[in-house]
N, C-alpha and C. Protein backbone atom coordinates (compact mmCIF):
# COMPACT_ATOMS: atom_id res chain seq x y z
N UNK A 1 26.84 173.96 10.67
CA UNK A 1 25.49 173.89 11.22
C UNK A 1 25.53 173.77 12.74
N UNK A 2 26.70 172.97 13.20
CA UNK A 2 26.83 173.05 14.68
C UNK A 2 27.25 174.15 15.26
N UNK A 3 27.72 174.57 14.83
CA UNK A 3 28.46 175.97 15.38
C UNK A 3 27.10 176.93 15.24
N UNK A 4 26.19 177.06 14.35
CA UNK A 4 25.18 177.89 14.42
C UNK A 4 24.35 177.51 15.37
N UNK A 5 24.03 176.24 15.50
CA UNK A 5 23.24 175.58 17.02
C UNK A 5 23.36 176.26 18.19
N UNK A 6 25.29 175.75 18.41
CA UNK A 6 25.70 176.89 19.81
C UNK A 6 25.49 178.23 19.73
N UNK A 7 25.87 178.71 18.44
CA UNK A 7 26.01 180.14 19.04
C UNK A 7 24.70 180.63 19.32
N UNK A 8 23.18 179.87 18.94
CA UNK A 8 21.77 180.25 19.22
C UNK A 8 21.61 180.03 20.13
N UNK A 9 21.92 178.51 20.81
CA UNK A 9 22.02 178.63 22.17
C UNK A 9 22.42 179.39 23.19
N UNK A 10 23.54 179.94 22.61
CA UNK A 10 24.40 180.61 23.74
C UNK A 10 23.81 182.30 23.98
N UNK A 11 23.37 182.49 22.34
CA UNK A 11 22.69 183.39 22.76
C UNK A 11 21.02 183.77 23.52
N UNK A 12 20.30 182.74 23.14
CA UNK A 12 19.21 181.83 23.91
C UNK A 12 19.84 182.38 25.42
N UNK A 13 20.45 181.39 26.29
CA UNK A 13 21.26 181.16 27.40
C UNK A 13 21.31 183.01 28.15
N UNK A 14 22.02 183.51 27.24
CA UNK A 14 22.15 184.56 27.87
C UNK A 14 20.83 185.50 27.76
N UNK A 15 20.32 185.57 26.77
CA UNK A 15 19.49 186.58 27.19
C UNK A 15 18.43 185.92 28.03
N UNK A 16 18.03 184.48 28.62
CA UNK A 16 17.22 183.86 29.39
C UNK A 16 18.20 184.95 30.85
N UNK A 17 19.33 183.94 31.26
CA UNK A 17 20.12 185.09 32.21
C UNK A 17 20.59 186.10 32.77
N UNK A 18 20.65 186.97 31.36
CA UNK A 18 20.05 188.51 31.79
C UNK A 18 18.77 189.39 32.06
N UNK A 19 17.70 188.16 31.14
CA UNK A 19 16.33 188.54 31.88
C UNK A 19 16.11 188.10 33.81
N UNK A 20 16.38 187.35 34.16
CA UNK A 20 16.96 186.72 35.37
C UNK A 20 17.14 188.01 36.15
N UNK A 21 18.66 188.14 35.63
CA UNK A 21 19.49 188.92 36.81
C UNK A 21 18.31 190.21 36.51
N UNK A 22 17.48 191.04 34.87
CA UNK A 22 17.05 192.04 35.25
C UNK A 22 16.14 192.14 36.01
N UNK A 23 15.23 191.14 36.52
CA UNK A 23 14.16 190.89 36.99
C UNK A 23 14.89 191.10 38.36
N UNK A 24 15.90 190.73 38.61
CA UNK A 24 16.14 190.69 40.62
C UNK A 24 17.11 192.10 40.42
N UNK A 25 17.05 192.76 39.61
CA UNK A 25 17.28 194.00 39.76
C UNK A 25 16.26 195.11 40.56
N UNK A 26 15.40 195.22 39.45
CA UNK A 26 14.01 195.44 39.58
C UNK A 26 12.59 195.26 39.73
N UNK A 27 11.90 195.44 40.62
CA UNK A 27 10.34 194.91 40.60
C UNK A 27 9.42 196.24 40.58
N UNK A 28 8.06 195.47 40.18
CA UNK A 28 7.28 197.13 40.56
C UNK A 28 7.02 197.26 42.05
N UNK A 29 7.06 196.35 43.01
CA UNK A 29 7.13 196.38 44.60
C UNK A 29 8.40 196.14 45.03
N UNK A 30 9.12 196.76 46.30
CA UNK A 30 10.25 196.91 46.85
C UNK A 30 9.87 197.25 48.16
N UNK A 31 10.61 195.84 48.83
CA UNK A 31 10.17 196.09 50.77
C UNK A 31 11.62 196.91 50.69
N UNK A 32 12.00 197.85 51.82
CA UNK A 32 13.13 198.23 52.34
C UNK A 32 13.15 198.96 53.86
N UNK A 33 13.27 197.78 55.00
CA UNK A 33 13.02 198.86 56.32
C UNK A 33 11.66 198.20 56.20
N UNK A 34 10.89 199.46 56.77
CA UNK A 34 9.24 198.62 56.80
C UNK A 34 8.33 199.64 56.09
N UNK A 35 8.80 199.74 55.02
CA UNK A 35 8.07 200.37 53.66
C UNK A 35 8.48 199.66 52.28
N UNK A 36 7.37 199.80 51.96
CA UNK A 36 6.64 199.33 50.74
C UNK A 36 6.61 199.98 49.45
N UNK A 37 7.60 200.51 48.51
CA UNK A 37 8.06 201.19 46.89
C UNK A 37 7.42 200.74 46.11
N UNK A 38 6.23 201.17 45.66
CA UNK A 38 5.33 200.72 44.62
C UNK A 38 5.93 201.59 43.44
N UNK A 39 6.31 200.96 42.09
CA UNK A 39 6.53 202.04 40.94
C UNK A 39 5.25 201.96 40.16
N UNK A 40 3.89 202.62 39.93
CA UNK A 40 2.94 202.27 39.14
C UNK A 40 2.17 203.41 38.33
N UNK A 41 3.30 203.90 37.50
CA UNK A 41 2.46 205.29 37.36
C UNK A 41 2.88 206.23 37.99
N UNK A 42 3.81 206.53 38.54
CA UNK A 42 4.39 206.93 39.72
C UNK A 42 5.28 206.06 40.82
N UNK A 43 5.66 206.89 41.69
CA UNK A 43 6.41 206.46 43.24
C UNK A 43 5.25 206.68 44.45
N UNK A 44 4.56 205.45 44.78
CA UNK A 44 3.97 205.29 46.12
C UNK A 44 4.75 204.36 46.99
N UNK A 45 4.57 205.13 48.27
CA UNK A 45 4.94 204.44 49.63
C UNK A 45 4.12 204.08 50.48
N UNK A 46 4.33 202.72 51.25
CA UNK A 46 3.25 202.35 52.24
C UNK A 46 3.73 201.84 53.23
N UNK A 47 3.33 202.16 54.20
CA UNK A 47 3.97 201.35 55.54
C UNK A 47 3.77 199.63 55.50
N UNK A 48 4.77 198.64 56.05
CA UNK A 48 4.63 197.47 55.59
C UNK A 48 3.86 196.78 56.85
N UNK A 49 3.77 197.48 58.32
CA UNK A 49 2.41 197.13 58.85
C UNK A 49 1.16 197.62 58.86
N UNK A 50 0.88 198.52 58.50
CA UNK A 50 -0.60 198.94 58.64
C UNK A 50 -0.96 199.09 57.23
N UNK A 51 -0.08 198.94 55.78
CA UNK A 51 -0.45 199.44 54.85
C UNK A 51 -1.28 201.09 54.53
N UNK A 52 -0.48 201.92 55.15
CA UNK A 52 -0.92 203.12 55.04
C UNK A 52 0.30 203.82 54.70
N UNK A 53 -0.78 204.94 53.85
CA UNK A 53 0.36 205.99 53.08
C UNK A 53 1.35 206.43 53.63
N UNK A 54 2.87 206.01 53.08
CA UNK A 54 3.53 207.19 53.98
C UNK A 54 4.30 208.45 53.10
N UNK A 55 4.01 209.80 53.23
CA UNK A 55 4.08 210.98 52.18
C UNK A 55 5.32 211.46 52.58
N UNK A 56 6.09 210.55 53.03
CA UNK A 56 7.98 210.30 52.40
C UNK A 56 7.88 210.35 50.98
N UNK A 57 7.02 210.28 49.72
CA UNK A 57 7.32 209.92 48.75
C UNK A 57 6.26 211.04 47.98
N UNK A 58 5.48 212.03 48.69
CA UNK A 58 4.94 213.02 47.98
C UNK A 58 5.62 214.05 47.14
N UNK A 59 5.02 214.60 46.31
CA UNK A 59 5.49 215.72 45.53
C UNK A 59 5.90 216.95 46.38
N UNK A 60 6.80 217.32 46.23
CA UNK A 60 8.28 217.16 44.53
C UNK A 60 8.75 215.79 45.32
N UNK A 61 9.08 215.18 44.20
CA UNK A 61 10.15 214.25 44.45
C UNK A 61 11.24 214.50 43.31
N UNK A 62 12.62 214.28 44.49
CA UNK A 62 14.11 214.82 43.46
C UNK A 62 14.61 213.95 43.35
N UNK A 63 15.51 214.97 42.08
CA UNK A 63 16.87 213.55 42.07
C UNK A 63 17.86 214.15 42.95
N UNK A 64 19.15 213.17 42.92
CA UNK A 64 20.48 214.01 43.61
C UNK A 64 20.91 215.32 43.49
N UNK A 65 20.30 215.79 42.43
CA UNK A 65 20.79 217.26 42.32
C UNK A 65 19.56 218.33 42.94
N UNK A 66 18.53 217.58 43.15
CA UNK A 66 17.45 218.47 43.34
C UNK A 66 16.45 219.07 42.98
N UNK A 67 16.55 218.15 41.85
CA UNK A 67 15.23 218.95 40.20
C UNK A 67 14.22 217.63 40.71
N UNK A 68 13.45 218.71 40.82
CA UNK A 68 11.67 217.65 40.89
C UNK A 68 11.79 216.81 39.95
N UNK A 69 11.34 215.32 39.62
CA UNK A 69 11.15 214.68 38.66
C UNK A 69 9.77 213.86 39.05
N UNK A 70 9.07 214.61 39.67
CA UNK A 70 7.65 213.68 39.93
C UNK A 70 7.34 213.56 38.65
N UNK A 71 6.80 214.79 37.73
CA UNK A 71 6.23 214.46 36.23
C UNK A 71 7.04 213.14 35.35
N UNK A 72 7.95 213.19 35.60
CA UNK A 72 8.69 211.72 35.07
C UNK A 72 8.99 210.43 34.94
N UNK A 73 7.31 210.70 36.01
CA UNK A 73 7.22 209.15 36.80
C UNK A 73 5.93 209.07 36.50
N UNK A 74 5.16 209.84 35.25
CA UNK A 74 3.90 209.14 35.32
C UNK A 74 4.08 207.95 34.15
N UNK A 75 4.98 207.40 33.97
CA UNK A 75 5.13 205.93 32.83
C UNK A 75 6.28 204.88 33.78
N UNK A 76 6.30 205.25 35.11
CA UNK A 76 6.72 204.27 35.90
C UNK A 76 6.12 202.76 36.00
N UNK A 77 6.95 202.07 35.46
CA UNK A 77 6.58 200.52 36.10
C UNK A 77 7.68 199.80 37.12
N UNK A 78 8.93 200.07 37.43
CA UNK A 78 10.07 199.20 38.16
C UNK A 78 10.34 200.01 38.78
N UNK A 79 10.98 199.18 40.21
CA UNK A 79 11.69 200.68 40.80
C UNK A 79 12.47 199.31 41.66
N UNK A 80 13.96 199.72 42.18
CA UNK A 80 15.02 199.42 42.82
C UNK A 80 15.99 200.14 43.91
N UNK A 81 15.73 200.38 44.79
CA UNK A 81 16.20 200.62 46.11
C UNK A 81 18.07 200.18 46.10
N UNK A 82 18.60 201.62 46.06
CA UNK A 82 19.99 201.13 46.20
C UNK A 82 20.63 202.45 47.06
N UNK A 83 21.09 202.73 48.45
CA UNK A 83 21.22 203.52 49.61
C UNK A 83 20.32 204.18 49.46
N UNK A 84 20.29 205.34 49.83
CA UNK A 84 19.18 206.63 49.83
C UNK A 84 18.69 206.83 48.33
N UNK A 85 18.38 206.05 47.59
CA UNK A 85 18.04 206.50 45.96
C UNK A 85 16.79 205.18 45.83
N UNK A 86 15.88 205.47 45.12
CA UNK A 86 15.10 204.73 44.21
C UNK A 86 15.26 204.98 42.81
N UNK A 87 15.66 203.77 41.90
CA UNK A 87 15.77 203.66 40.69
C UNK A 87 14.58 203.63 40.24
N UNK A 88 13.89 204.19 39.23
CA UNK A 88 12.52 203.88 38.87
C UNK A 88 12.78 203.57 37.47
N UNK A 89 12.33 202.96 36.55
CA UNK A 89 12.54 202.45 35.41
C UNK A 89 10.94 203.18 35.01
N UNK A 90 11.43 204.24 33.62
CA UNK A 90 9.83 204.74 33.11
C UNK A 90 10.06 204.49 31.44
N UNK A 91 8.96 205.03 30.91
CA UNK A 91 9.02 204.58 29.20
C UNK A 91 8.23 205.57 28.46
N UNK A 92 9.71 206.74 28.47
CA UNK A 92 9.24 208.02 27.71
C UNK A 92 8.99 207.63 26.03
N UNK A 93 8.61 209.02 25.59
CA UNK A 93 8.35 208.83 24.39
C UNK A 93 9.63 209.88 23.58
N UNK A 94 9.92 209.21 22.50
CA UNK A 94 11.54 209.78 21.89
C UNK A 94 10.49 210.58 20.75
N UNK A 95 11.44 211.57 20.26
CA UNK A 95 10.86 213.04 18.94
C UNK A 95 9.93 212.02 17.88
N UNK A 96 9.63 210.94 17.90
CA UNK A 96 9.13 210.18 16.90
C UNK A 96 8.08 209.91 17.78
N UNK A 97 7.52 209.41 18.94
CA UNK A 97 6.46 209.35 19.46
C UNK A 97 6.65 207.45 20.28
N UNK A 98 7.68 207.31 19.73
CA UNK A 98 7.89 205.70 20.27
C UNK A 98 8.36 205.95 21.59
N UNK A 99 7.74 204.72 22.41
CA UNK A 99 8.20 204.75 23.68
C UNK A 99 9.58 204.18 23.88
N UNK A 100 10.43 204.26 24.83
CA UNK A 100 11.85 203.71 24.89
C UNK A 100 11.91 203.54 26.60
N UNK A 101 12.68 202.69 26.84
CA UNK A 101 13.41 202.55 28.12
C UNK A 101 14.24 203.30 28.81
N UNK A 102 14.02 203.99 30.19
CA UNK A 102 14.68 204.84 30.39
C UNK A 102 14.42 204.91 32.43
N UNK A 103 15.34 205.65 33.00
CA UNK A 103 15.42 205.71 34.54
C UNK A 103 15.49 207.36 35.50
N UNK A 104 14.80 206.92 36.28
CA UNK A 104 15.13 208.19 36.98
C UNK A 104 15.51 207.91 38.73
N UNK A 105 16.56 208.59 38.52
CA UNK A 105 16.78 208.46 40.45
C UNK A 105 16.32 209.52 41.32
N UNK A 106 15.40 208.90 42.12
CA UNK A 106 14.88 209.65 43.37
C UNK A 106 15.56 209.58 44.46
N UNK A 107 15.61 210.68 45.39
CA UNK A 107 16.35 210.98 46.50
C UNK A 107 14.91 210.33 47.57
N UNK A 108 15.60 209.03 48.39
CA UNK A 108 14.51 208.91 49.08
C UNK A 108 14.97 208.72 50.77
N UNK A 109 15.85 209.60 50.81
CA UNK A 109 16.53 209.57 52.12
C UNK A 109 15.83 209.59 53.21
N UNK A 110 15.08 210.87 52.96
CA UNK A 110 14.36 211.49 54.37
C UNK A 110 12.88 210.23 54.47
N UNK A 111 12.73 209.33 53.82
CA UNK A 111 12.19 208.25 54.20
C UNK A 111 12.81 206.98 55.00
N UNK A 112 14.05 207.55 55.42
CA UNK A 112 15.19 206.58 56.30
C UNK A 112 15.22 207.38 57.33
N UNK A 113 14.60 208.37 57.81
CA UNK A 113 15.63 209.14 58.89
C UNK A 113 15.46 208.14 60.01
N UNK A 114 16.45 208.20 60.75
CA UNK A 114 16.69 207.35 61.96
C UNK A 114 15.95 208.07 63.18
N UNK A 115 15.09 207.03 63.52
CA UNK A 115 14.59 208.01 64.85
C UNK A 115 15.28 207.93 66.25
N UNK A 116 15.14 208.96 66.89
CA UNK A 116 16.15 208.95 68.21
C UNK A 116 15.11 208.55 69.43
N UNK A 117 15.95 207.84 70.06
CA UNK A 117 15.60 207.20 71.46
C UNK A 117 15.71 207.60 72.57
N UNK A 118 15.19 208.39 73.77
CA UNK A 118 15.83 209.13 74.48
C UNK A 118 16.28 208.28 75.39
N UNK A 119 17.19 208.39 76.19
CA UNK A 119 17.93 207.57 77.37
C UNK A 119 17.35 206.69 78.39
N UNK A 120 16.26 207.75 78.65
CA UNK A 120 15.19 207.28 79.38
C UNK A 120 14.58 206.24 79.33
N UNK A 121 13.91 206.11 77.95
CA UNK A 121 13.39 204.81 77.28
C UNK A 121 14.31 203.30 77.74
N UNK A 122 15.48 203.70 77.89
CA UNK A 122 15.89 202.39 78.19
C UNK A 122 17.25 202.28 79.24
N UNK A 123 16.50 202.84 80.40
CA UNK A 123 16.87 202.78 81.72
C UNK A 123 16.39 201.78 81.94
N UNK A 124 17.74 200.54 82.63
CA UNK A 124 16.56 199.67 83.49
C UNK A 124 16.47 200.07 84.87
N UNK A 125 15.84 198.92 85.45
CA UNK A 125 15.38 199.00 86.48
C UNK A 125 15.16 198.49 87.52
N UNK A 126 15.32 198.21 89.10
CA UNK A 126 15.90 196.98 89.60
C UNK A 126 15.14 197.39 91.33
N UNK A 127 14.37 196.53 91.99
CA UNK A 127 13.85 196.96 93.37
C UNK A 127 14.66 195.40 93.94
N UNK A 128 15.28 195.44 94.48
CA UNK A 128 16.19 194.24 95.07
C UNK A 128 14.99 193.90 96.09
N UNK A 129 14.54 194.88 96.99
CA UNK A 129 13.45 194.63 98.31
C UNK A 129 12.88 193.71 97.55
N UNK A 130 12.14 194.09 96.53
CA UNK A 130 10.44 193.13 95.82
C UNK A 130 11.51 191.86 94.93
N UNK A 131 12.46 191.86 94.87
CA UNK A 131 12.92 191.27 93.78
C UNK A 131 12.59 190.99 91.99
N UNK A 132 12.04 192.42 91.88
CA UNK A 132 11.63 193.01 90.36
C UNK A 132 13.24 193.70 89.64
N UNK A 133 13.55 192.89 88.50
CA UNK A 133 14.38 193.94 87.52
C UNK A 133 13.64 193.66 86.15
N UNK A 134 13.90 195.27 85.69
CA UNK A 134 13.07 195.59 84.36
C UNK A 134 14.01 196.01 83.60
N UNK A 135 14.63 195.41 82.37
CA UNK A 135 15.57 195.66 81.19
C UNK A 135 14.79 196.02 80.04
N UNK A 136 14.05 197.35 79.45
CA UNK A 136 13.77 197.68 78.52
C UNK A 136 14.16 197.55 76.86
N UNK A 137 15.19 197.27 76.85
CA UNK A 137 16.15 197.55 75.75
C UNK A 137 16.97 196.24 75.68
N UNK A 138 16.18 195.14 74.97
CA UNK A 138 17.30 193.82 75.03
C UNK A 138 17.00 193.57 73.01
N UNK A 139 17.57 193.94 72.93
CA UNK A 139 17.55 193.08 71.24
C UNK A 139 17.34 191.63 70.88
N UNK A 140 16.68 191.40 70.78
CA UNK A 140 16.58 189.54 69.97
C UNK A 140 15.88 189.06 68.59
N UNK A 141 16.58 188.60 68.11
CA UNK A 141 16.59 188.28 66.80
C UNK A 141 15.95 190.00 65.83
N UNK A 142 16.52 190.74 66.40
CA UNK A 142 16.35 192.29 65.06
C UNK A 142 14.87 192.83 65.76
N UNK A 143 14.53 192.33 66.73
CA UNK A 143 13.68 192.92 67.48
C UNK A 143 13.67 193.72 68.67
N UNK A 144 13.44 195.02 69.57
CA UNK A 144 14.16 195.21 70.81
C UNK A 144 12.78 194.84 71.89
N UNK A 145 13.27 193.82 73.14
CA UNK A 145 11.94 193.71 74.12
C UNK A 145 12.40 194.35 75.24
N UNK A 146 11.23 194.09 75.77
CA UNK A 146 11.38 194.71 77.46
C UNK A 146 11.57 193.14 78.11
N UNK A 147 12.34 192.96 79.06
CA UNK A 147 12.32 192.09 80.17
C UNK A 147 12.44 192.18 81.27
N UNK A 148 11.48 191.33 81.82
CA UNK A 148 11.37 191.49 83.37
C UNK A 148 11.70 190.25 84.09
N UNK A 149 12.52 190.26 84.82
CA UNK A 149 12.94 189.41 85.57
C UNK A 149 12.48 189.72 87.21
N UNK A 150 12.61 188.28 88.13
CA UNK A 150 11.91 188.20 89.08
C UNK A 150 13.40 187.49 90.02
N UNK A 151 13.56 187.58 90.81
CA UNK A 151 14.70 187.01 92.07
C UNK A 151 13.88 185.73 92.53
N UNK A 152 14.11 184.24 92.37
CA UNK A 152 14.29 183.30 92.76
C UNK A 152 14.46 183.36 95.04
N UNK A 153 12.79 183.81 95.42
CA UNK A 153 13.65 183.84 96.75
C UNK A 153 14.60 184.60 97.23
N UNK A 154 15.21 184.62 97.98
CA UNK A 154 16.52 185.42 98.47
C UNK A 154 18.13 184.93 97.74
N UNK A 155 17.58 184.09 96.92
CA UNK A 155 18.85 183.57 96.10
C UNK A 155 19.53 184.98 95.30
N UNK A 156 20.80 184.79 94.91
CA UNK A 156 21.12 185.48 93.98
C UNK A 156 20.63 184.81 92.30
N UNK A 157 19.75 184.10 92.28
CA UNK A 157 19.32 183.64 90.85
C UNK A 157 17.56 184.65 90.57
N UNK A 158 18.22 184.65 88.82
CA UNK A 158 17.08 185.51 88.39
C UNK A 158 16.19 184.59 87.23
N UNK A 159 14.80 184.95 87.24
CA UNK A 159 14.25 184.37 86.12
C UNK A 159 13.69 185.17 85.47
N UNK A 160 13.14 185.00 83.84
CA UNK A 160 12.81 185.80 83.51
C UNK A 160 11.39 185.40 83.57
N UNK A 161 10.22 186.48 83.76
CA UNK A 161 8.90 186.22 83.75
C UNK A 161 8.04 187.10 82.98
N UNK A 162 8.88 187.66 82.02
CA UNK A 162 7.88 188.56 81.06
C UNK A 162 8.91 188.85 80.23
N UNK A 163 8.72 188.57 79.10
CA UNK A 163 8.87 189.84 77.70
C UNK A 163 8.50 189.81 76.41
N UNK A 164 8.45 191.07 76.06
CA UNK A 164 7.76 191.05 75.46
C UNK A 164 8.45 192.79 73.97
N UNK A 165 7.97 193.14 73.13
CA UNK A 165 8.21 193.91 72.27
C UNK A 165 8.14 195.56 73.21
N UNK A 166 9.10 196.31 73.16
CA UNK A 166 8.92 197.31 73.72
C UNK A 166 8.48 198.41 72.55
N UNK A 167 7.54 198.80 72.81
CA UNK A 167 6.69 199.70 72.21
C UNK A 167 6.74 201.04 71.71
N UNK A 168 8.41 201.72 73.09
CA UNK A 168 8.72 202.42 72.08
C UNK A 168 9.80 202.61 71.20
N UNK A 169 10.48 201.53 70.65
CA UNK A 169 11.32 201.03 69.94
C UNK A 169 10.74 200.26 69.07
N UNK A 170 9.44 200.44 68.65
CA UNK A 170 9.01 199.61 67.60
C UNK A 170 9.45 200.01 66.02
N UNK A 171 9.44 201.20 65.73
CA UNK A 171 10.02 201.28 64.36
C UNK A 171 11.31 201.96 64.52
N UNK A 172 12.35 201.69 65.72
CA UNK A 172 13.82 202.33 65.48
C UNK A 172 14.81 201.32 65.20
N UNK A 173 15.33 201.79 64.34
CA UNK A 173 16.91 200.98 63.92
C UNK A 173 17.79 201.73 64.25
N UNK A 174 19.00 200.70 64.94
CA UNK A 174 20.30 201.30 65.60
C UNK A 174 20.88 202.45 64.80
N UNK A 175 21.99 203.04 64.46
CA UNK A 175 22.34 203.78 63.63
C UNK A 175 23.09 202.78 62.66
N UNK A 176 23.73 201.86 62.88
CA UNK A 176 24.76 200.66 62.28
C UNK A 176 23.75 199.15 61.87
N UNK A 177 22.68 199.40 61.61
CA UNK A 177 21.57 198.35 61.64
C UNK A 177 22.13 197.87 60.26
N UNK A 178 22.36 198.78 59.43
CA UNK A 178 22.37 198.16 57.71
C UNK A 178 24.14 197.58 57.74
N UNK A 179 24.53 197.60 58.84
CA UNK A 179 25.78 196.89 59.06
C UNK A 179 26.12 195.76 59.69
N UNK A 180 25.24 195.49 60.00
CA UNK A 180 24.79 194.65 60.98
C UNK A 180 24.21 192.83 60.30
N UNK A 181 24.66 193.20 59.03
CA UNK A 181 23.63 191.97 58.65
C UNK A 181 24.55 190.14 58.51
N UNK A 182 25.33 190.32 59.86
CA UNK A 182 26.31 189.22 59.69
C UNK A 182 25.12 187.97 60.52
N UNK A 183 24.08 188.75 61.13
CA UNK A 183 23.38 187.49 61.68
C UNK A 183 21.96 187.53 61.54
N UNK A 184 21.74 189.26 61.00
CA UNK A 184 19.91 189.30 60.32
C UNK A 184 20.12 190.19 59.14
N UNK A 185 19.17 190.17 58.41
CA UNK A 185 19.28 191.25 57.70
C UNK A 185 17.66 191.17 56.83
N UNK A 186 17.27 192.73 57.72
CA UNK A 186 15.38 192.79 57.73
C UNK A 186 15.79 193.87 56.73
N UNK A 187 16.56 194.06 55.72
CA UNK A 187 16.67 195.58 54.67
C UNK A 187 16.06 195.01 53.65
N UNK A 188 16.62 194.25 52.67
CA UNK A 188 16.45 193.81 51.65
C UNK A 188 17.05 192.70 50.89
N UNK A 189 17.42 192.43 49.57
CA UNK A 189 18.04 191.42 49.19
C UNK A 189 19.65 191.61 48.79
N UNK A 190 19.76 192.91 48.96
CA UNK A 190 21.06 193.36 48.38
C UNK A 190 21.90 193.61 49.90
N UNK A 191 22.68 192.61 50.20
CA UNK A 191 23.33 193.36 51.42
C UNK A 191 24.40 194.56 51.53
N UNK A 192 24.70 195.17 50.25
CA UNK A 192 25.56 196.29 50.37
C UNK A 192 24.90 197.39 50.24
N UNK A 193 23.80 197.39 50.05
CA UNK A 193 22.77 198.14 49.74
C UNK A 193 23.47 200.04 50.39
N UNK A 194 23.91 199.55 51.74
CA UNK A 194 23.45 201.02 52.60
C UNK A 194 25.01 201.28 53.12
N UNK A 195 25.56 200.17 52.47
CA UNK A 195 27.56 200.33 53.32
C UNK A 195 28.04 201.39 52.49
């Protein structure tokens, strides 16, 4: 009788734990970057500041090989972000008419493309006469600002007297950003996600 106790428990135990781990597998919302993976019936995307559509995720949507599978996503409820792919978890119907558990991977790359920065953007800039220097391009904490510093007098000491978010580096990530996560990491919950 004891031995039947444990082994209910144990099986209790685990399937409590694998519901667990499936749940932080998958959700029907997924931040990644600064978009928003809704699985609901489909694959929608939204920008995670303005909440507006972004049609990175319009029809056709493929898998790795390239076959449209939008129609395959109208019994979508989960979806999971793992490199350039969304896992979507849908619930076809098998030759008997019962629904079953089942996945499709979307190619969701070109919703990562990296945008380029031209040089220009982050030239600084320095009038020794006025004692103005302007550093466009300073990273802090996974953010990039502009700073402006001011000359202390004729001293060689500088202060800083402005900064602030530079504007046009607001939605660019370095090229090595998803490598980067030894001191932030704004991707997601999976840190191997993109290595």
């Amino acid at each position: 009788m004891n031995y039947l106790k444990i082994r209910l428990l144990s099986i209790l135990a685990f399937i409590c734990v694998f519901g667990v781990i499936n749940i932080a597998w998958a959700e029907q919302v997924v931040i990644k970057r600064d978009l928003i993976f809704i699985a609901d019936r489909g694959l929608t995307v939204k920008d995670l500041h303005t909440g507006a559509l972004n049609q990175c995720a319009a029809p056709p949507l493929l898998d790795p090989a390239g076959s449209d599978v939008t129609g395959l996503l109208a019994t979508a409820t989960d979806v999971a972000i793992k490199h350039d792919y969304a896992v979507v978890t849908i619930h076809p119907l098998d030759s008997e008419g019962n629904p079953y558990v089942d996945t499709v991977t979307v190619d969701i790359s070109h919703c990562f493309e990296v945008e380029a920065v031209t040089v220009d953007k982050c030239i600084s800039t320095v009038d020794i006469q006025h004692g103005l220097l302007i550093i466009p391009c300073v990273e802090y904490n996974g953010s990039y600002l502009t700073v402006h510093m001011d000359r202390r007098g004729n001293s060689d000491n500088w202060e800083v007297t402005f900064f602030g978010n530079n504007l046009d580096l607001k939605h660019y990530r370095r090229y090595d950003d998803d490598h980067y996560h030894h001191y932030h990491d704004d991707d997601d919950d999976d840190d191997d996600d993109d290595d």
